[in-house]
Protein backbone atom coordinates (compact mmCIF):
# COMPACT_ATOMS: atom_id res chain seq x y z
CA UNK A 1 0.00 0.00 0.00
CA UNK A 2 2.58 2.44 0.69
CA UNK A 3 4.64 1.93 -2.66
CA UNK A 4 1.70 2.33 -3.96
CA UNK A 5 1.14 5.70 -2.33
CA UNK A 6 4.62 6.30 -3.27
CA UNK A 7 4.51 5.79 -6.68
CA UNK A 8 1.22 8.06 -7.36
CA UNK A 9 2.86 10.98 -5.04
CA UNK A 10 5.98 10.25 -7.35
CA UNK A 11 3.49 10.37 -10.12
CA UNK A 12 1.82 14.17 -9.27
CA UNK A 13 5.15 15.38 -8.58
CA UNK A 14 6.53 14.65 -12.17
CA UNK A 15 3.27 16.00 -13.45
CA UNK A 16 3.62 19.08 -11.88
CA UNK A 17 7.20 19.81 -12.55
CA UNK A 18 6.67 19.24 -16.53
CA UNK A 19 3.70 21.65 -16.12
CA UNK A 20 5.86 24.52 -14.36
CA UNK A 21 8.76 23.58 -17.08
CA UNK A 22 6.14 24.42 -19.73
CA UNK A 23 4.77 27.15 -18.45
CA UNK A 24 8.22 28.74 -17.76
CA UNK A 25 9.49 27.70 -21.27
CA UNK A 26 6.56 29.68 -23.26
CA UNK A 27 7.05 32.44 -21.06
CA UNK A 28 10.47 32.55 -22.06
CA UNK A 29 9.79 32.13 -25.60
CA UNK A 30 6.91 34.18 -26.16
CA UNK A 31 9.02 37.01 -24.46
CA UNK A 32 11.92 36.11 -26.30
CA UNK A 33 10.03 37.12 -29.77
CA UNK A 34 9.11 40.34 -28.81
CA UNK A 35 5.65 40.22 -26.54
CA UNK A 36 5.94 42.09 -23.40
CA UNK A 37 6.02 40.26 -20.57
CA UNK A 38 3.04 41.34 -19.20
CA UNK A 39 1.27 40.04 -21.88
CA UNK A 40 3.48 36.49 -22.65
CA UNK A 41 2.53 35.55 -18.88
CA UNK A 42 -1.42 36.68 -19.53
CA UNK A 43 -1.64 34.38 -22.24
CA UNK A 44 0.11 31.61 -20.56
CA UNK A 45 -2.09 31.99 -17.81
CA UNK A 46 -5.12 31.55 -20.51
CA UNK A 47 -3.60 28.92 -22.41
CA UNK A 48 -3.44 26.84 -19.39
CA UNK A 49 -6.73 27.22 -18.74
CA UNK A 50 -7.56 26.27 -22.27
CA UNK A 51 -5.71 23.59 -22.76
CA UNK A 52 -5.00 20.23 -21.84
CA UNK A 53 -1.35 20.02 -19.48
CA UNK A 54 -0.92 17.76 -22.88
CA UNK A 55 -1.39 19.91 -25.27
CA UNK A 56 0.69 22.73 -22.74
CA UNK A 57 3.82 20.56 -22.66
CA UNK A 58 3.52 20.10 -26.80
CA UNK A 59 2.96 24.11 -27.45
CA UNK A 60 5.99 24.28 -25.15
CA UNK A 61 8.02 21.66 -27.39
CA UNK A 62 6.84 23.15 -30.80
CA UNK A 63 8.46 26.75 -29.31
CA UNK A 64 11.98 25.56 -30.01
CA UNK A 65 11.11 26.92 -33.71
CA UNK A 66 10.03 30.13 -32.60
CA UNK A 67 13.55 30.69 -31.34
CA UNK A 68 14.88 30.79 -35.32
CA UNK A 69 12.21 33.13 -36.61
CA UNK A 70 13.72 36.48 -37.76
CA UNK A 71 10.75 38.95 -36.54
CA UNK A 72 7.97 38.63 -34.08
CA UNK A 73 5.47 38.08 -36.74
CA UNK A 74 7.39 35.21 -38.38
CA UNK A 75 7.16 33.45 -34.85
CA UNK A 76 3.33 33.98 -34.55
CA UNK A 77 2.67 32.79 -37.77
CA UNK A 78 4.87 29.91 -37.07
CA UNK A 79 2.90 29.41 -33.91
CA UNK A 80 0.03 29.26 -35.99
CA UNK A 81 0.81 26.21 -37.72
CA UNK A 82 1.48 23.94 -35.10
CA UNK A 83 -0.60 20.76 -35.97
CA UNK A 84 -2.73 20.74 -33.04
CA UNK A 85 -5.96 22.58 -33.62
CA UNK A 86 -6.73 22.91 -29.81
CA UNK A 87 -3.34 25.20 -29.51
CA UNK A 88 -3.84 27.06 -32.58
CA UNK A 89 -7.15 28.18 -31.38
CA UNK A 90 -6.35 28.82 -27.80
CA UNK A 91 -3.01 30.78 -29.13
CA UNK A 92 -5.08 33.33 -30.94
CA UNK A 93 -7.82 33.64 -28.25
CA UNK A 94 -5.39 33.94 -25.68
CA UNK A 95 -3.49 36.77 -27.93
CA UNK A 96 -6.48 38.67 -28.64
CA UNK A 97 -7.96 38.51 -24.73
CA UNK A 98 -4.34 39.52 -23.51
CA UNK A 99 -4.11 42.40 -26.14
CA UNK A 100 -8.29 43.95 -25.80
CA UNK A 101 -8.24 42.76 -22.13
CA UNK A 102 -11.85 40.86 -23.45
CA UNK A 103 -12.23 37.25 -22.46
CA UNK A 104 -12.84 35.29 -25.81
């Protein structure tokens, strides 16, 4: 009973720690292309709650390529085309509701 315990606490704790390492790598990157960081930790904040931790940790792994884009428009449309139409959707909705201050 108690390895099991251990192994489910071991479990949450992993879970948590790739969620944090996500959230801290798209903050990096999305202030790293040019949004202010205001606004890169606003729409963090709404992507999590948009998104699966899932589809959180895979935005987070597509963002490598954001790092080679030559203007901060080039990254957002490269953000765009991630294949994973949950992200694409949340990405703009969480731009637009950081940007108007509107919840969309």
């Amino acid at each position: 009973m108690k390895r099991l315990m251990l192994f489910a606490l071991a479990g949450a704790l992993a879970a948590t720690a790739c969620a944090t390492a996500a959230r801290v790598t798209l903050q990096d990157r999305f202030r790293n292309i040019g949004i202010p960081p205001a606004t890169a930790d606003c729409m963090v904040d709404e992507l999590e709650q948009r998104l699966s931790a899932e589809d959180v940790q895979d935005l987070a792994r597509y963002t490598v390529r954001l790092a080679r884009a030559d203007s901060t428009l080039s990254a957002i449309r490269s953000l765009m085309t991630i294949d994973n139409p949950r992200a694409v959707t949340a990405i703009g909705a969480a731009g637009a509701s950081c940007v108007t201050g509107l919840r969309l």
